[in-house]
N, C-alpha and C. Protein backbone atom coordinates (compact mmCIF):
# COMPACT_ATOMS: atom_id res chain seq x y z
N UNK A 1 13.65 -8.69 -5.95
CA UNK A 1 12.23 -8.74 -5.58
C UNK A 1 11.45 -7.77 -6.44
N UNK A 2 10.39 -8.03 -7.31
CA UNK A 2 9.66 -7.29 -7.87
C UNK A 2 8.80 -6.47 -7.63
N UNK A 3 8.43 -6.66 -5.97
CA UNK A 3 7.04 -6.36 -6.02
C UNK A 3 7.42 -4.95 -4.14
N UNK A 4 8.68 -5.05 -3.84
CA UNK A 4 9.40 -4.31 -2.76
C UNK A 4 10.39 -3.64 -3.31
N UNK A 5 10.64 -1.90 -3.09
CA UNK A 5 12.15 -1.89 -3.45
C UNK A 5 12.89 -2.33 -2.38
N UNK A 6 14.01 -1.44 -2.59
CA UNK A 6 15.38 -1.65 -1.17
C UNK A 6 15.73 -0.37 -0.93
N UNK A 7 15.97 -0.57 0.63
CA UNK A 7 16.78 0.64 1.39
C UNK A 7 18.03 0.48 1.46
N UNK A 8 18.78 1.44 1.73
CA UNK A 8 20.03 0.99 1.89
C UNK A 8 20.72 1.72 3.29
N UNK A 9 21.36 0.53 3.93
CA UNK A 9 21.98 0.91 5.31
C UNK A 9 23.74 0.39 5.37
N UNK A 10 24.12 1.01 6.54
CA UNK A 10 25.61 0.53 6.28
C UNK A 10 25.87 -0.04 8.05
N UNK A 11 26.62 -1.06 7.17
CA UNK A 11 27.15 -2.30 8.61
C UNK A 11 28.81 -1.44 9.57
N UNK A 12 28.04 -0.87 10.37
CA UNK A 12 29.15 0.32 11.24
C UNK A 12 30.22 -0.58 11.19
N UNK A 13 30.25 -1.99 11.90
CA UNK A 13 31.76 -2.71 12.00
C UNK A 13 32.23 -2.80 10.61
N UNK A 14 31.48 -3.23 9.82
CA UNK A 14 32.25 -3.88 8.35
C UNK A 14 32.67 -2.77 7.49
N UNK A 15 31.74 -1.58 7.54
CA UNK A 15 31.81 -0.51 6.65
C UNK A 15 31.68 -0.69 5.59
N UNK A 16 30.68 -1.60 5.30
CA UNK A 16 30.29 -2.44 4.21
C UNK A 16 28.57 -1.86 4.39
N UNK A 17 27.84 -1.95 2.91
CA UNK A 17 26.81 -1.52 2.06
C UNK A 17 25.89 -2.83 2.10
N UNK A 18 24.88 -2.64 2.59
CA UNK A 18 23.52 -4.22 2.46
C UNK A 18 22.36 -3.60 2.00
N UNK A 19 21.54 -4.32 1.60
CA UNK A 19 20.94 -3.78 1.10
C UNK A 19 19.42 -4.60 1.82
N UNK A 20 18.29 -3.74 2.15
CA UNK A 20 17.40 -4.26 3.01
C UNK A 20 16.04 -3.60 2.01
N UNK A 21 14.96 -3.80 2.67
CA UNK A 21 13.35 -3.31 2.17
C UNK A 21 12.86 -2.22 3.02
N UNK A 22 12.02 -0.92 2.32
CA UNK A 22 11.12 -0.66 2.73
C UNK A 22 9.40 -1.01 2.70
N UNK A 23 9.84 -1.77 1.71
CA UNK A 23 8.31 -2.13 1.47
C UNK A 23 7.32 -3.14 2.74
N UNK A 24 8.23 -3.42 3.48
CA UNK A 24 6.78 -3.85 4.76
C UNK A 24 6.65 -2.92 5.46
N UNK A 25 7.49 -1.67 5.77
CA UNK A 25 7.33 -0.48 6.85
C UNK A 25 5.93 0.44 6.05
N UNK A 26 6.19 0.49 4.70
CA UNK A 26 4.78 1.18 4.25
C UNK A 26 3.46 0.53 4.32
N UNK A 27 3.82 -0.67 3.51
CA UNK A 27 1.96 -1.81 3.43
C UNK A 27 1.93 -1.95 5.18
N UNK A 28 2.73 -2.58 6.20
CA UNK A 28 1.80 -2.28 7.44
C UNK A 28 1.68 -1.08 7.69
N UNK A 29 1.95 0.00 7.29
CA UNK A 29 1.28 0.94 7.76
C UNK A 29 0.47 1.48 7.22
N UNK A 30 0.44 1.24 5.52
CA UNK A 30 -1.30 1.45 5.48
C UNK A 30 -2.28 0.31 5.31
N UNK A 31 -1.71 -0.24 5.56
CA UNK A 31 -2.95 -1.78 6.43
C UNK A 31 -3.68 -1.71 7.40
N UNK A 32 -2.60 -1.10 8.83
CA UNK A 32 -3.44 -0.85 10.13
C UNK A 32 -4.29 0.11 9.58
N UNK A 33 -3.76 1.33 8.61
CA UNK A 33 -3.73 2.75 8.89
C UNK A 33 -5.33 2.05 8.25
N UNK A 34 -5.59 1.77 7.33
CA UNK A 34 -6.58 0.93 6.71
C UNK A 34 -7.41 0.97 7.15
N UNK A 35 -7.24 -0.06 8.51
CA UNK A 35 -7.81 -0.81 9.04
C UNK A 35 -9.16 0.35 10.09
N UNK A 36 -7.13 1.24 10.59
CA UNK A 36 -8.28 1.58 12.03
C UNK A 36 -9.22 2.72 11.13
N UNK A 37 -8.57 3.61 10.31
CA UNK A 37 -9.66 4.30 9.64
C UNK A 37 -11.12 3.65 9.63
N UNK A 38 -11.41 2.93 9.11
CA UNK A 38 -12.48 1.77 8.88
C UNK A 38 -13.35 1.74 10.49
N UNK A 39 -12.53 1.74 11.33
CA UNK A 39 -13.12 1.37 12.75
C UNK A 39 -13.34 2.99 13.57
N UNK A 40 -12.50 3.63 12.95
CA UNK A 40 -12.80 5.03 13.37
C UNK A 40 -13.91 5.75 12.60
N UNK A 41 -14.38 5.00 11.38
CA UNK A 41 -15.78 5.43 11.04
C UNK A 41 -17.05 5.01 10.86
N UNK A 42 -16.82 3.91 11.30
CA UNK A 42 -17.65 3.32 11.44
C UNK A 42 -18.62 3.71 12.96
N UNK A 43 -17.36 3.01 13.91
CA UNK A 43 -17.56 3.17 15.50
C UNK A 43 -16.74 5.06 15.97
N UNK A 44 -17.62 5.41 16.01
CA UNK A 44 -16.97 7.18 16.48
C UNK A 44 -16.23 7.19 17.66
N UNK A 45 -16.60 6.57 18.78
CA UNK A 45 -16.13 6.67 19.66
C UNK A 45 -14.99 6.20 19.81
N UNK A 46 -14.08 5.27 18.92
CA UNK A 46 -12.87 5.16 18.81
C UNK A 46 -12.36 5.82 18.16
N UNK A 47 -12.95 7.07 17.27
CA UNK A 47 -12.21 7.64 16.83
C UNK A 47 -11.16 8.86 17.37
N UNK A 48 -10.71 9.10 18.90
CA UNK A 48 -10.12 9.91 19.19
C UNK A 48 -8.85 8.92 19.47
N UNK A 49 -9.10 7.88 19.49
CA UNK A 49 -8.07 7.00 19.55
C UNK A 49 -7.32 6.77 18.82
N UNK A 50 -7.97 6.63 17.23
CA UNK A 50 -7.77 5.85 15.88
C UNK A 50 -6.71 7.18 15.26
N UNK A 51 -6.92 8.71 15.15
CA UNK A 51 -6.63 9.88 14.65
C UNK A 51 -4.87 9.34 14.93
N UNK A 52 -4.48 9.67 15.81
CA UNK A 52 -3.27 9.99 16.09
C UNK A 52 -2.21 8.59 15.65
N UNK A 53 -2.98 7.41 15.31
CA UNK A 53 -1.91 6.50 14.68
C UNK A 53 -2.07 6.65 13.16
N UNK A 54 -3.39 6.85 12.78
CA UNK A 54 -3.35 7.76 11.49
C UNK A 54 -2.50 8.52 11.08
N UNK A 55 -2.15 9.37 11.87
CA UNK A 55 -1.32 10.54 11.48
C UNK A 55 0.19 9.61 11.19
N UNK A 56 0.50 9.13 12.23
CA UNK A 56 1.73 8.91 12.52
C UNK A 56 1.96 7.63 12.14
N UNK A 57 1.26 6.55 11.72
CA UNK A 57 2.16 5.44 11.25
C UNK A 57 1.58 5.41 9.66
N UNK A 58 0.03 5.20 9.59
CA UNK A 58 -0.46 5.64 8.13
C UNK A 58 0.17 6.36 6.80
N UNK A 59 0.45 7.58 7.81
CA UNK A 59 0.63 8.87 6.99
C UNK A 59 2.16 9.03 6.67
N UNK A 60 2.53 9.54 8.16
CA UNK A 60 4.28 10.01 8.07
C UNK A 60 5.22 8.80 7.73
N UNK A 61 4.61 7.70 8.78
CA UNK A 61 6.08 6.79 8.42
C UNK A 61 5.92 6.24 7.18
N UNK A 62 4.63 6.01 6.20
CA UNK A 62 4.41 5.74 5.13
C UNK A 62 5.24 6.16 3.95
N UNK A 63 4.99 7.73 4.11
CA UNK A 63 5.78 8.95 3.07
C UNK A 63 7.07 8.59 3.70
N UNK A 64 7.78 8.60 4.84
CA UNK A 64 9.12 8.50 5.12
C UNK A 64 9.33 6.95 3.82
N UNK A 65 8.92 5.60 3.92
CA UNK A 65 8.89 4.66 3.29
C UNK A 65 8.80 5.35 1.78
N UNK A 66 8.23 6.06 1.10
CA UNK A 66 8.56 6.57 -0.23
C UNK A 66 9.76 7.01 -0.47
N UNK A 67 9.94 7.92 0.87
CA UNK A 67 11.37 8.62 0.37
C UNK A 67 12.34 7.65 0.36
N UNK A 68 12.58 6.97 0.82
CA UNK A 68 13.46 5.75 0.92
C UNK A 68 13.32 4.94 -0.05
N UNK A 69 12.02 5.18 -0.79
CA UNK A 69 12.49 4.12 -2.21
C UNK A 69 12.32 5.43 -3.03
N UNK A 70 12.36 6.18 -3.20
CA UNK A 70 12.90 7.31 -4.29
C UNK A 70 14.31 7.57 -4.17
N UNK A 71 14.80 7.35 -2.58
CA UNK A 71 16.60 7.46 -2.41
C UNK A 71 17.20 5.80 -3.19
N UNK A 72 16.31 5.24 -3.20
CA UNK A 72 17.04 3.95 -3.92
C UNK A 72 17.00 3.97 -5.24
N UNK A 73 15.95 5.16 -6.13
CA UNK A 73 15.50 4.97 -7.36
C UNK A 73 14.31 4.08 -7.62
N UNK A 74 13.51 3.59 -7.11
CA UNK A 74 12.55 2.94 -6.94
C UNK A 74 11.50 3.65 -7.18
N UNK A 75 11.20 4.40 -8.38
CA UNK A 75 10.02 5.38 -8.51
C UNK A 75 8.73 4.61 -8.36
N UNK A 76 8.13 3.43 -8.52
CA UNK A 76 7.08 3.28 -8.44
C UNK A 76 6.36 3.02 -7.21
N UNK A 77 7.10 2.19 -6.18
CA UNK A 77 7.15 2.37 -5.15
C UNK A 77 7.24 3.71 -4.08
N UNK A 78 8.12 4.54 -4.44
CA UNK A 78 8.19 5.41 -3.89
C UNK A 78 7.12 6.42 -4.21
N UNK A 79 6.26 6.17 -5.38
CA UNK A 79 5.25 7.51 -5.69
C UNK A 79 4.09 6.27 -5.05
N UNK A 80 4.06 5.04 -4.80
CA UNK A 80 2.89 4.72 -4.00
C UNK A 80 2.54 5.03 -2.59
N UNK A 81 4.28 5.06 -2.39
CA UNK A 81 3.98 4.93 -0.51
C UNK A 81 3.83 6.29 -0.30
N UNK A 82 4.40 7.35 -1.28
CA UNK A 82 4.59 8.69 -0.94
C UNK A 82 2.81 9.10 -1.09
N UNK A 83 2.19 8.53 -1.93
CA UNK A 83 0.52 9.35 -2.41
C UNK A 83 -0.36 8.90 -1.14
N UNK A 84 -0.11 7.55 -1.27
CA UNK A 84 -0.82 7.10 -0.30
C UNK A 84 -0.63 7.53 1.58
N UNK A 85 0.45 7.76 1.44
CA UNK A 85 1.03 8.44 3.08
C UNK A 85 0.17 9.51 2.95
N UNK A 86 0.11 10.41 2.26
CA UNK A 86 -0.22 11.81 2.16
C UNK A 86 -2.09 11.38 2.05
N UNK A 87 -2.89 10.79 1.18
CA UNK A 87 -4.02 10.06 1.53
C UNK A 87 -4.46 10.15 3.04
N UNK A 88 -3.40 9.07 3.61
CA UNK A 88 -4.19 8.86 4.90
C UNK A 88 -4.32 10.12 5.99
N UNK A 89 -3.32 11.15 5.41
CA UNK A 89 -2.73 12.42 6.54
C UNK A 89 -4.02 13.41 5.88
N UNK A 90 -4.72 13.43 4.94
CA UNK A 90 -5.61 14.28 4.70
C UNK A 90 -7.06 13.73 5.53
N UNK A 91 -6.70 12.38 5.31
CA UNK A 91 -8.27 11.96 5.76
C UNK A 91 -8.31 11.99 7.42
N UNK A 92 -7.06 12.15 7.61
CA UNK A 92 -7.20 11.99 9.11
C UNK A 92 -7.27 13.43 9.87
N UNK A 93 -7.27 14.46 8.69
CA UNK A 93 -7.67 16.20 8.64
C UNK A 93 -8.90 16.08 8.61
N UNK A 94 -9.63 15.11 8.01
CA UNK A 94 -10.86 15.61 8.27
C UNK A 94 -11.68 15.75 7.13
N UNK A 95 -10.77 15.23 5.47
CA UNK A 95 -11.34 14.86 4.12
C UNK A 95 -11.90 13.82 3.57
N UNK A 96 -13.46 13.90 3.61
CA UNK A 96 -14.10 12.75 3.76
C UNK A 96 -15.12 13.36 2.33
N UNK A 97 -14.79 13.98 1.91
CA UNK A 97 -15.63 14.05 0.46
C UNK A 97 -15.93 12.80 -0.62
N UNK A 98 -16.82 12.64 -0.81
CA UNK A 98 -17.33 11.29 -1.91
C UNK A 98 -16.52 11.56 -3.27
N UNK A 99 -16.17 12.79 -3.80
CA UNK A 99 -15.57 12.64 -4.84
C UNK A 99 -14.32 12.40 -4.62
N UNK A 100 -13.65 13.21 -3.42
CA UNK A 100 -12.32 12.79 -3.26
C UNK A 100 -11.79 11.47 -3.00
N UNK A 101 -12.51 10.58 -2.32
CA UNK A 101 -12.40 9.11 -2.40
C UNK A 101 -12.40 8.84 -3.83
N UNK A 102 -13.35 9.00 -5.07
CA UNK A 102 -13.24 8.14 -6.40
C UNK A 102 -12.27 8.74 -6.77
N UNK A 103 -11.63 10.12 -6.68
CA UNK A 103 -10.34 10.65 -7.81
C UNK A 103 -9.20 9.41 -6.89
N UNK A 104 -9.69 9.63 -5.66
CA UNK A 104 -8.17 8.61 -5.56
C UNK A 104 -8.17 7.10 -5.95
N UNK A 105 -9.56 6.75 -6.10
CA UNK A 105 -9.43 5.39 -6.67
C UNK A 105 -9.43 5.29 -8.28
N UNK A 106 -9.52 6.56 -9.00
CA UNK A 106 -9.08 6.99 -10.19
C UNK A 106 -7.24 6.41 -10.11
N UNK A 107 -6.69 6.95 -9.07
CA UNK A 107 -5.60 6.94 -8.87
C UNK A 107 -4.55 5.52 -8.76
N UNK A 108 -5.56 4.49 -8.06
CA UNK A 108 -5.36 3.53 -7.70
C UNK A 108 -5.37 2.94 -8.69
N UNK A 109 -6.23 2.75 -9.18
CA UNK A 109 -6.50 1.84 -10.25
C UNK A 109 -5.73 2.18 -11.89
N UNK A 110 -5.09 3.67 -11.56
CA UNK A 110 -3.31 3.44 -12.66
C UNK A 110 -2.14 2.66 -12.08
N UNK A 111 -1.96 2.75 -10.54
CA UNK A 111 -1.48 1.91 -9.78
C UNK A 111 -1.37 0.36 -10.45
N UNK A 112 -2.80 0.04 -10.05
CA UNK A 112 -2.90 -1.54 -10.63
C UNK A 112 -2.84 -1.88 -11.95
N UNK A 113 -2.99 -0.79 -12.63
CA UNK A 113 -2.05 -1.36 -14.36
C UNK A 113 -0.62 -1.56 -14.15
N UNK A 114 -0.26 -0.91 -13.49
CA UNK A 114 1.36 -0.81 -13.70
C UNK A 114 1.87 -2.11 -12.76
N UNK A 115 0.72 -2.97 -11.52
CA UNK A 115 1.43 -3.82 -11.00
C UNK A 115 0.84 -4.97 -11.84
N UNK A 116 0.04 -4.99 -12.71
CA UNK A 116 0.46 -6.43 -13.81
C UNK A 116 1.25 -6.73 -14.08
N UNK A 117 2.07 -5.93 -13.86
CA UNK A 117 3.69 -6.82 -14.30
C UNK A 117 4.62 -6.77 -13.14
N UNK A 118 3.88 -7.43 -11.89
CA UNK A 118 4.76 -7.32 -10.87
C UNK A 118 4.09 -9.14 -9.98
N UNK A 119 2.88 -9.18 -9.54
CA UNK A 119 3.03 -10.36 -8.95
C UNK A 119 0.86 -10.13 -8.56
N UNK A 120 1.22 -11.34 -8.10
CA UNK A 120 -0.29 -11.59 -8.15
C UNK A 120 -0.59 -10.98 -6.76
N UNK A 121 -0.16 -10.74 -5.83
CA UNK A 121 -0.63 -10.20 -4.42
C UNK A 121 -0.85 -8.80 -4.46
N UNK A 122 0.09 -8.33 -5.26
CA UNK A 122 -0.36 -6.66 -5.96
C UNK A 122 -1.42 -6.45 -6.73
N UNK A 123 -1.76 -7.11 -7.21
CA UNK A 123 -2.96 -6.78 -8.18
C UNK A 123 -4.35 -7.27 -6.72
N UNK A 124 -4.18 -7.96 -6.02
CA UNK A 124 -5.42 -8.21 -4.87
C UNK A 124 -5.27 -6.82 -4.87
N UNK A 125 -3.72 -6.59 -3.59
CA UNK A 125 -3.79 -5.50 -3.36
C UNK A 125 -4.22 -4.19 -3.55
N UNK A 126 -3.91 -4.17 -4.79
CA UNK A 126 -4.61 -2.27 -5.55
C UNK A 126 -6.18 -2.28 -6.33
N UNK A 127 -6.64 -3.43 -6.41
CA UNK A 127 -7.81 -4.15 -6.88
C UNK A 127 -8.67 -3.59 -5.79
N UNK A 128 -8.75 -4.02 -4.38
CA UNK A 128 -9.16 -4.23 -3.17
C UNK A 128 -8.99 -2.56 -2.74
N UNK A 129 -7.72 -2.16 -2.97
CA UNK A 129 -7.94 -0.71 -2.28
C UNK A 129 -8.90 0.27 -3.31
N UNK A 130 -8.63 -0.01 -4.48
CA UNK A 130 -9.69 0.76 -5.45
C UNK A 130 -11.00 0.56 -5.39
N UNK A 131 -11.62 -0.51 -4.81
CA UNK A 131 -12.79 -1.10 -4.95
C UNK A 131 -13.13 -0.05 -3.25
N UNK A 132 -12.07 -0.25 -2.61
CA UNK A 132 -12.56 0.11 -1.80
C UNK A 132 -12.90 2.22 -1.13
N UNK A 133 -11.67 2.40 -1.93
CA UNK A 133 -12.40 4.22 -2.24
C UNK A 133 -13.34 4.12 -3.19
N UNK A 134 -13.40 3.64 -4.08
CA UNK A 134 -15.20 3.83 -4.92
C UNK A 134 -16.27 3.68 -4.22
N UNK A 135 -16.69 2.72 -3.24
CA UNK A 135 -17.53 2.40 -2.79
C UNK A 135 -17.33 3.45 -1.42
N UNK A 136 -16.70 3.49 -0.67
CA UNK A 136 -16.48 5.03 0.14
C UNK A 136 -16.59 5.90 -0.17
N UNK A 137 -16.80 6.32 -1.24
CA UNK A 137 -16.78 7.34 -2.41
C UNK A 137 -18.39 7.57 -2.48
N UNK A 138 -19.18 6.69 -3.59
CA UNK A 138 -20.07 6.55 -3.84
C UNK A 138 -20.92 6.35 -2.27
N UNK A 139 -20.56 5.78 -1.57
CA UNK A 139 -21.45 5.82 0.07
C UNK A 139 -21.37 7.40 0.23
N UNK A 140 -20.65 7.95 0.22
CA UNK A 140 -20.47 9.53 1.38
C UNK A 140 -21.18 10.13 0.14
N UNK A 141 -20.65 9.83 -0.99
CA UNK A 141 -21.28 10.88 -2.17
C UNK A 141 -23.16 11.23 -1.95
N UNK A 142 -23.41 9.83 -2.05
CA UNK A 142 -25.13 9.97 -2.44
C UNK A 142 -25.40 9.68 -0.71
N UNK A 143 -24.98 8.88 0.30
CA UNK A 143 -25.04 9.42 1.54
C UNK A 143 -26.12 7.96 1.65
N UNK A 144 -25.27 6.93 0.93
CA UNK A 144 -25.92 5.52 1.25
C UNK A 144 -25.36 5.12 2.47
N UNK A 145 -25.58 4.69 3.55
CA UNK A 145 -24.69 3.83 4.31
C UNK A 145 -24.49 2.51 4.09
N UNK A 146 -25.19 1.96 3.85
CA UNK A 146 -25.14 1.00 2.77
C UNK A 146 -23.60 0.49 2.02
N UNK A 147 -23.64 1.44 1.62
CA UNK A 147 -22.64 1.33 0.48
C UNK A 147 -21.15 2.17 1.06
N UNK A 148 -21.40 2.94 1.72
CA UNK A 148 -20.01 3.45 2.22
C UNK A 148 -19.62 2.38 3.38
N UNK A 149 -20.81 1.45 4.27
CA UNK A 149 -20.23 0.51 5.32
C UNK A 149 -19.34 -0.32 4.45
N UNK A 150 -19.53 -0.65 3.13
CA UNK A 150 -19.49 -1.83 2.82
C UNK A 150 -18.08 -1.54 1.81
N UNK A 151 -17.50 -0.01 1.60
CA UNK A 151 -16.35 0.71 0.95
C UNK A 151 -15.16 0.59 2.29
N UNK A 152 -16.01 0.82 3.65
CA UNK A 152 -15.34 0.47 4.91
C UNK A 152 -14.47 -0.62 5.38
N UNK A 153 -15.49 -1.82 4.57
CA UNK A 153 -14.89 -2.94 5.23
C UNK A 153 -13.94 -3.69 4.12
N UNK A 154 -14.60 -3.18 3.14
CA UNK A 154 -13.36 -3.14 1.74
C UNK A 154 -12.06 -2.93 2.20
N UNK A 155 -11.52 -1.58 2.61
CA UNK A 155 -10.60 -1.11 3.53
C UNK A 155 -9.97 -2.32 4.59
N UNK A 156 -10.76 -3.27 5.17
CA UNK A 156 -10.49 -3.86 6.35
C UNK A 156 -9.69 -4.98 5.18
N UNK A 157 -10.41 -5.38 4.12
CA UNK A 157 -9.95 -6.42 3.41
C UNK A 157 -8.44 -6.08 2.87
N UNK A 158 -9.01 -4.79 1.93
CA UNK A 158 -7.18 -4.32 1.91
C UNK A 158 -6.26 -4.18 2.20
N UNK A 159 -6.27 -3.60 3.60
CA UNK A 159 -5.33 -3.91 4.62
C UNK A 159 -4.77 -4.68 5.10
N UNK A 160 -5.47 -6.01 4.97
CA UNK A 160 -5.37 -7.19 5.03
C UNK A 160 -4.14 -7.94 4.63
N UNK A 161 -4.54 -7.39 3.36
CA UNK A 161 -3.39 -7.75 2.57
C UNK A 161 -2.58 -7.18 1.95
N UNK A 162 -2.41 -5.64 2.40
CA UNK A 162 -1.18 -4.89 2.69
C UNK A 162 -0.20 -6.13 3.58
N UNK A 163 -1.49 -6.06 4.93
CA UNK A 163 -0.30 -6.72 6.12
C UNK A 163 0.28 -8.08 6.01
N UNK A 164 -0.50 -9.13 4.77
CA UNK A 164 0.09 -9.89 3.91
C UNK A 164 1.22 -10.08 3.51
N UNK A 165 1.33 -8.95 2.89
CA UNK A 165 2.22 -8.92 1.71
C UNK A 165 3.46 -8.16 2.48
N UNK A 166 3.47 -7.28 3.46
CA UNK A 166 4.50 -7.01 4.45
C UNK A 166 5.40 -8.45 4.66
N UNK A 167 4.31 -9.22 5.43
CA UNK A 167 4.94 -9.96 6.11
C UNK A 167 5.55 -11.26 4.84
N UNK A 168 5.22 -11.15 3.79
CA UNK A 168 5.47 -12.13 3.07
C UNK A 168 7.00 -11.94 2.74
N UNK A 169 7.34 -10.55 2.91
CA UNK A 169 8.68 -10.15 2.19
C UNK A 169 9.53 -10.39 3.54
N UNK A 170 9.26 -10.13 4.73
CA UNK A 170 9.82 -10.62 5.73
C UNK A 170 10.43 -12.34 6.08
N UNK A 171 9.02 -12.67 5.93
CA UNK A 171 9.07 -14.30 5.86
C UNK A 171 10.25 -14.98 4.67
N UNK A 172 10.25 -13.77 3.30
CA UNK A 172 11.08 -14.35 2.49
C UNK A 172 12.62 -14.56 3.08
N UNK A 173 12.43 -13.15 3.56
CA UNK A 173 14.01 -12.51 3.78
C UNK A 173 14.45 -13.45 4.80
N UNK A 174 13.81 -13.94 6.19
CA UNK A 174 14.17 -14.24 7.70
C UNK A 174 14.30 -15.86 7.23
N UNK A 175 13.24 -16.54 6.28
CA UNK A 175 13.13 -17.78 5.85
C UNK A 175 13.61 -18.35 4.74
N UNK A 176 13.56 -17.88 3.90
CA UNK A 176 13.70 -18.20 2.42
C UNK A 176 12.75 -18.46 1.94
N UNK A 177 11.05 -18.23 2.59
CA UNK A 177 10.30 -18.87 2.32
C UNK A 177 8.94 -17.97 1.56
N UNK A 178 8.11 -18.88 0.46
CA UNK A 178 7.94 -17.55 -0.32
C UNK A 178 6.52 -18.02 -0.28
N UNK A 179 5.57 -16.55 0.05
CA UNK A 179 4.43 -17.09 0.20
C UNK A 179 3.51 -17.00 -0.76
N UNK A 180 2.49 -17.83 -1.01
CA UNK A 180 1.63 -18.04 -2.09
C UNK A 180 1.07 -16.23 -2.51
N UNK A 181 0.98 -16.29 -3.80
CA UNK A 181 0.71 -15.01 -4.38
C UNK A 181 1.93 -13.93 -4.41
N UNK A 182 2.83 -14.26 -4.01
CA UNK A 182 4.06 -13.25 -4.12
C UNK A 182 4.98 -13.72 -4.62
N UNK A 183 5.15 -14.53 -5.70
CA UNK A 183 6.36 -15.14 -6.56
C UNK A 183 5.74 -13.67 -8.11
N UNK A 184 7.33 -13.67 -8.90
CA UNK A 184 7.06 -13.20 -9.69
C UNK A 184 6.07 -13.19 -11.06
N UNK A 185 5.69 -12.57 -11.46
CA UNK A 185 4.53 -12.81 -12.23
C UNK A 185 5.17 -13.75 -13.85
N UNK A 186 5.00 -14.62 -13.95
CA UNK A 186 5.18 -15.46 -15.13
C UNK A 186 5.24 -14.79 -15.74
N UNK A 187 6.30 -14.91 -16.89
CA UNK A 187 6.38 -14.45 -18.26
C UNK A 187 5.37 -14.70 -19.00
N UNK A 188 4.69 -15.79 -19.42
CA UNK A 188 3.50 -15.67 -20.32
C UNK A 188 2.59 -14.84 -20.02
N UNK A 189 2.20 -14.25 -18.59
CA UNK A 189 1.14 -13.32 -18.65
C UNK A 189 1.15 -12.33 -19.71
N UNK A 190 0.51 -12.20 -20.66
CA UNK A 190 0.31 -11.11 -21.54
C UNK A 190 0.93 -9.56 -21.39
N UNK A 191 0.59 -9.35 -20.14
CA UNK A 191 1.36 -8.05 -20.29
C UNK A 191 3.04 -7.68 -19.75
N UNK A 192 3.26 -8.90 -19.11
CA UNK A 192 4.29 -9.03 -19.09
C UNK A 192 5.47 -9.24 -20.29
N UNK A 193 4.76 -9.46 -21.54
CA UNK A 193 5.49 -9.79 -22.70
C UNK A 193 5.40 -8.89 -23.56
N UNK A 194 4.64 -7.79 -23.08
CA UNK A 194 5.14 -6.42 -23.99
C UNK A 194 6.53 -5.68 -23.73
N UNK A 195 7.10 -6.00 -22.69
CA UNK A 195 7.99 -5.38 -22.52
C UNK A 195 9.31 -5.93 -21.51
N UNK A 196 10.28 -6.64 -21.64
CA UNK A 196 10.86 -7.14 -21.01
C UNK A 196 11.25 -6.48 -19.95
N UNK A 197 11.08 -6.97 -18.48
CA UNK A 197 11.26 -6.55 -17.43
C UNK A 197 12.48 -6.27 -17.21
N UNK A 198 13.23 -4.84 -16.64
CA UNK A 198 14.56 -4.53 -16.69
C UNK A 198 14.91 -5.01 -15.06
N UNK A 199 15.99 -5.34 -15.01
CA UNK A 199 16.70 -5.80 -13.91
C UNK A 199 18.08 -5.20 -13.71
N UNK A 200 18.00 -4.65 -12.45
CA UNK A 200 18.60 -3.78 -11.67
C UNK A 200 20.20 -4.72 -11.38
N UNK A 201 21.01 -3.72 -11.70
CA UNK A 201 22.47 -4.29 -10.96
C UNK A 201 22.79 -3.61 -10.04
N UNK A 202 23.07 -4.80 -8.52
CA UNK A 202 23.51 -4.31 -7.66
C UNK A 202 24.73 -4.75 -7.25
């Protein structure tokens, strides 16, 4: 799979090695985490609600999901779920600065070079989350609401399809079945042909 690494667990009866994903335990969790952010700033009064799954599914189990693809060797994955875990655990401290939103969509958007050569639901994906700290960014910065509602609901879209693309790798695994935008990215795409994609032996 190009676009998920793998965890690895062991079958107690068989004492045998399988090999499974972290990649839907991180994208749903920063999908909701996404999501409720978005609804916790929008609407305040849910926000004593919204904080504490922030913390804890957004943030921690997110970064736990990095470490688990850095224990597999999975660096790219693992420095997404790990930045982004840590992202949502600041904002849910209480870091709502306009510049700090664009450095991280500075951030994002090296992200989405590097998933051109992974599949078309990734590039929505990091497209959508970059679009969407700029415009959160630029709203809190100059103090448009306007423009930060509309960086908000960006967020709602991204998440979206975080929770997409979770479930797509699920659906693969439980079904065999592969959902539109998550097949590997064609070889003719241009940037895919600078560099032949290395493939992992397991």
């Amino acid at each position: 799979n190009h676009f998920f690494g793998d965890c690895l667990f062991v079958d107690n009866a068989m004492g045998k090695k399988h090999t499974g994903t972290a990649g839907p335990l991180g994208l749903i969790a920063t999908g909701m985490g996404g999501s409720m952010i978005c609804l916790a700033m929008m609407y305040p009064i849910a926000g004593g609600y919204m904080t504490p799954m922030i913390y804890i599914f957004a943030g921690i189990f997110q970064i736990i999901a990095g470490i688990i693809e850095l224990y597999r060797e999975d660096v790219f994955h693992g420095t997404v779920f790990g930045s982004v875990g840590c992202f949502w655990l600041s904002v849910a401290l209480g870091v709502l600065n306009g510049f700090y939103f664009c450095a991280w969509g500075l951030l994002i958007t090296g992200f989405l070079v590097l998933s051109l050569r992974r599949n078309i639901g990734s590039i929505f994906l990091f497209t959508s989350s970059g679009l969407a700290l700029y415009l959160t960014g630029a709203g809190v910065g100059t103090g448009t609401v306007t423009i930060a509602y509309a960086g908000l609901w960006s967020f709602v879209i991204s998440g979206s399809l975080a929770v997409y693309a979770a479930f797509g790798v699920l659906i693969h695994e439980t079904y065999g079945i592969l959902l539109p935008f998550m097949a590997p990215m064609p070889m003719w795409f241009p940037l895919c042909c600078i560099v032949p994609r290395k493939r992992k032996n397991k």
